[in-house]
Protein backbone atom coordinates (compact mmCIF):
# COMPACT_ATOMS: atom_id res chain seq x y z
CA UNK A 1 114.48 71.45 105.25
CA UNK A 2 113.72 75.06 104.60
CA UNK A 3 115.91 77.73 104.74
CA UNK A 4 113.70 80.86 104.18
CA UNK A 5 113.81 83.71 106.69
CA UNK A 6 110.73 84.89 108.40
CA UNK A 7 110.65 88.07 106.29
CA UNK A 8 110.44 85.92 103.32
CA UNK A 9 106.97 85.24 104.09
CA UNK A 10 106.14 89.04 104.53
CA UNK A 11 106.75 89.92 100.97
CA UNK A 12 105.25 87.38 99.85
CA UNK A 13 101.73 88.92 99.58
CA UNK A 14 103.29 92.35 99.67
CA UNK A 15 105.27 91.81 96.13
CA UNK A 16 102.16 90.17 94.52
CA UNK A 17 100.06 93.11 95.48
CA UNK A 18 102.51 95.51 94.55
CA UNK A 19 102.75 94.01 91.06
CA UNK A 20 98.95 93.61 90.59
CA UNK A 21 97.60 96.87 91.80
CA UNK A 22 98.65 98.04 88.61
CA UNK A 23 96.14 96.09 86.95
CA UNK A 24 93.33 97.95 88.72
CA UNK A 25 95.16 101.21 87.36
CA UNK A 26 95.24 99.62 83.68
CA UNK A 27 91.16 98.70 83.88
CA UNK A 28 89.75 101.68 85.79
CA UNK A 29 87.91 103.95 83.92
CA UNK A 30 84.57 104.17 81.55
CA UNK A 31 83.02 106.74 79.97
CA UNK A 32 81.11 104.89 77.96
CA UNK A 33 77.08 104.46 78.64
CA UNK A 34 76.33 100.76 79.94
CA UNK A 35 73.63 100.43 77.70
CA UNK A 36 76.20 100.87 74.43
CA UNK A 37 78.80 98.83 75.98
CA UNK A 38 79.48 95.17 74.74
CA UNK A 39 78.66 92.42 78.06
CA UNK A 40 82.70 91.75 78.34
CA UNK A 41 82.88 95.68 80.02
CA UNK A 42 81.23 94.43 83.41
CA UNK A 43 83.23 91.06 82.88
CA UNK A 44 86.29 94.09 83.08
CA UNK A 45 84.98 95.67 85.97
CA UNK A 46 84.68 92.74 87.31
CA UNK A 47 88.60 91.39 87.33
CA UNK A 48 89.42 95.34 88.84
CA UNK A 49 87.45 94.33 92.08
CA UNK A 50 89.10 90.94 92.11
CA UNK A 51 92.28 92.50 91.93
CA UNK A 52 91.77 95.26 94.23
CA UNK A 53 91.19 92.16 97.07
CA UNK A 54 95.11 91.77 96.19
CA UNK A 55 95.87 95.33 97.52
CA UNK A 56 94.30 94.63 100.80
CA UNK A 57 96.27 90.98 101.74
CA UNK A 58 98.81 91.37 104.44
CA UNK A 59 101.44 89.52 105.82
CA UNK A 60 99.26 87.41 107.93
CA UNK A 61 97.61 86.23 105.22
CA UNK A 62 100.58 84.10 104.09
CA UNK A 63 100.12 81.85 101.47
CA UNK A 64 96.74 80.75 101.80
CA UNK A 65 95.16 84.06 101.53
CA UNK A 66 97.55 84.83 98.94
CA UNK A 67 96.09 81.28 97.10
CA UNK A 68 92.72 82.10 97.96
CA UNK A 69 92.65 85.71 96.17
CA UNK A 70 94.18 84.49 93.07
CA UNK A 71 91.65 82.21 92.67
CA UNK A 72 89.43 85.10 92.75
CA UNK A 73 91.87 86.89 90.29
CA UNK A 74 92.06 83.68 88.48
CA UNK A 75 87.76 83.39 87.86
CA UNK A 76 87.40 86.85 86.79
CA UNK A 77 90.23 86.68 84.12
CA UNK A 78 89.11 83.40 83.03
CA UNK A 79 85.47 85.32 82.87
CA UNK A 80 86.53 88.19 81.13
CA UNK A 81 89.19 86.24 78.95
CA UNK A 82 86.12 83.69 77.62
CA UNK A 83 84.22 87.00 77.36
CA UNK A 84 86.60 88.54 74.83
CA UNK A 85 88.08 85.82 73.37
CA UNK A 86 86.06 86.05 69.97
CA UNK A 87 86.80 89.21 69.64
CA UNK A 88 90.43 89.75 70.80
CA UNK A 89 91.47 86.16 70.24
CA UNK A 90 95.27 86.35 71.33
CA UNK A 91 94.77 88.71 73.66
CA UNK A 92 92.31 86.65 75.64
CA UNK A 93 95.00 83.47 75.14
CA UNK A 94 97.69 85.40 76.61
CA UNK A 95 95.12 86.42 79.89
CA UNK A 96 94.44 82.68 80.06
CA UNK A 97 97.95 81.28 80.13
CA UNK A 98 99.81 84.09 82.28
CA UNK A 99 97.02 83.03 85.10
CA UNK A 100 97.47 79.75 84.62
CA UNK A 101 101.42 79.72 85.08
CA UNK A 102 100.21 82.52 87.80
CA UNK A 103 98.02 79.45 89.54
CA UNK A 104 101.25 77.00 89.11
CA UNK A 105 103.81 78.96 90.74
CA UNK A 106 101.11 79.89 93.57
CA UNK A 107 100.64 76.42 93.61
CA UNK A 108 104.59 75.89 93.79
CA UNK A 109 104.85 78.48 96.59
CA UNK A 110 102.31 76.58 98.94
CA UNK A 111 104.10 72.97 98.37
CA UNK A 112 107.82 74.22 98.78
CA UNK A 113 108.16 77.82 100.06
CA UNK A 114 111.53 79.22 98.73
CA UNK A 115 112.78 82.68 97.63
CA UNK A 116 113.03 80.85 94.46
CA UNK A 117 109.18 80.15 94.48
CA UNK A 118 108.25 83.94 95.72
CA UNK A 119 110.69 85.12 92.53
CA UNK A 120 108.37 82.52 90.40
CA UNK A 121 105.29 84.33 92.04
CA UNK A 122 106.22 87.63 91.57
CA UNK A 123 107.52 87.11 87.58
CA UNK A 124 104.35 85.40 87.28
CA UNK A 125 102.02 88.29 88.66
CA UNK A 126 103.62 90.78 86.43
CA UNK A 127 102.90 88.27 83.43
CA UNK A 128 99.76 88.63 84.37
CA UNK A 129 99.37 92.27 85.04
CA UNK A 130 101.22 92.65 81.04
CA UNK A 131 98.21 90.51 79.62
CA UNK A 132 95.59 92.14 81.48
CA UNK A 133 96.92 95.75 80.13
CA UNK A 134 97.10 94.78 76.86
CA UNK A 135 93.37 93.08 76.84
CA UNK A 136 91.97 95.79 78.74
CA UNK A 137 93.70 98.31 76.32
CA UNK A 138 92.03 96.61 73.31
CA UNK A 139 88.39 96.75 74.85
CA UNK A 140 88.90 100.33 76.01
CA UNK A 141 87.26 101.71 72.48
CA UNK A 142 84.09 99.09 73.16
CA UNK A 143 84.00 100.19 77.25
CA UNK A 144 85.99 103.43 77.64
């Protein structure tokens, strides 16, 4: 039997955002020319706009639109993690396995909703949003 509130479910996509709108802070920006810039840049771009699909998910979402937008999350880091992953090796790793513990404890969350689970979410989220910074701060002399 459950024993989570109602509100529980409210900040559920309301933490994850929260945590992972900082990621679109971390990758905006390029002043670089598109021609100059190595292909991973757009793969970049392309995890902000994922990410910025985070910012928008409300309450009524609950935990499938929550599920359904890190999947988006999850095939634009994959993207830009195989993208980079030659040239920022552990980097790219560290992108990889933060969204896939990211995908587990979203997974978690769906089967057995628990404050426990939403804590798991929320740890995992900022994981991610620390591997995204630091992979995005390593291209930013290839893509501005």
């Amino acid at each position: 039997m459950s024993t989570h509130r109602r509100g529980d479910w409210a900040r559920i996509p309301l933490a994850f955002a929260a945590v992972v709108a900082l990621v679109v802070v971390a990758a905006c920006g390029s002043s670089s020319s598109a021609s100059s810039r190595p292909a991973y840049c757009s793969e970049r771009t392309g995890l902000q706009n994922s990410v910025k699909g985070l910012t928008g998910l409300n309450a009524s979402a609950g935990v499938s639109g929550l599920e359904a937008q890190v999947n988006k999350v999850k095939t634009s880091a994959n993207r830009l993690a195989n993208a980079t992953k030659s040239d920022f090796p552990s980097q790219s790793s560290a992108l990889n396995s933060s969204i896939t513990a990211l995908d587990n404890s979203v997974r978690s969350l769906a089967a057995s909703p628990s404050a426990a689970n939403i804590g798991n979410v929320t740890k995992d989220a900022a994981n991610v949003l620390t591997a995204a910074r630091n992979l995005v701060n390593a291209t930013n002399a290839k893509c501005g």
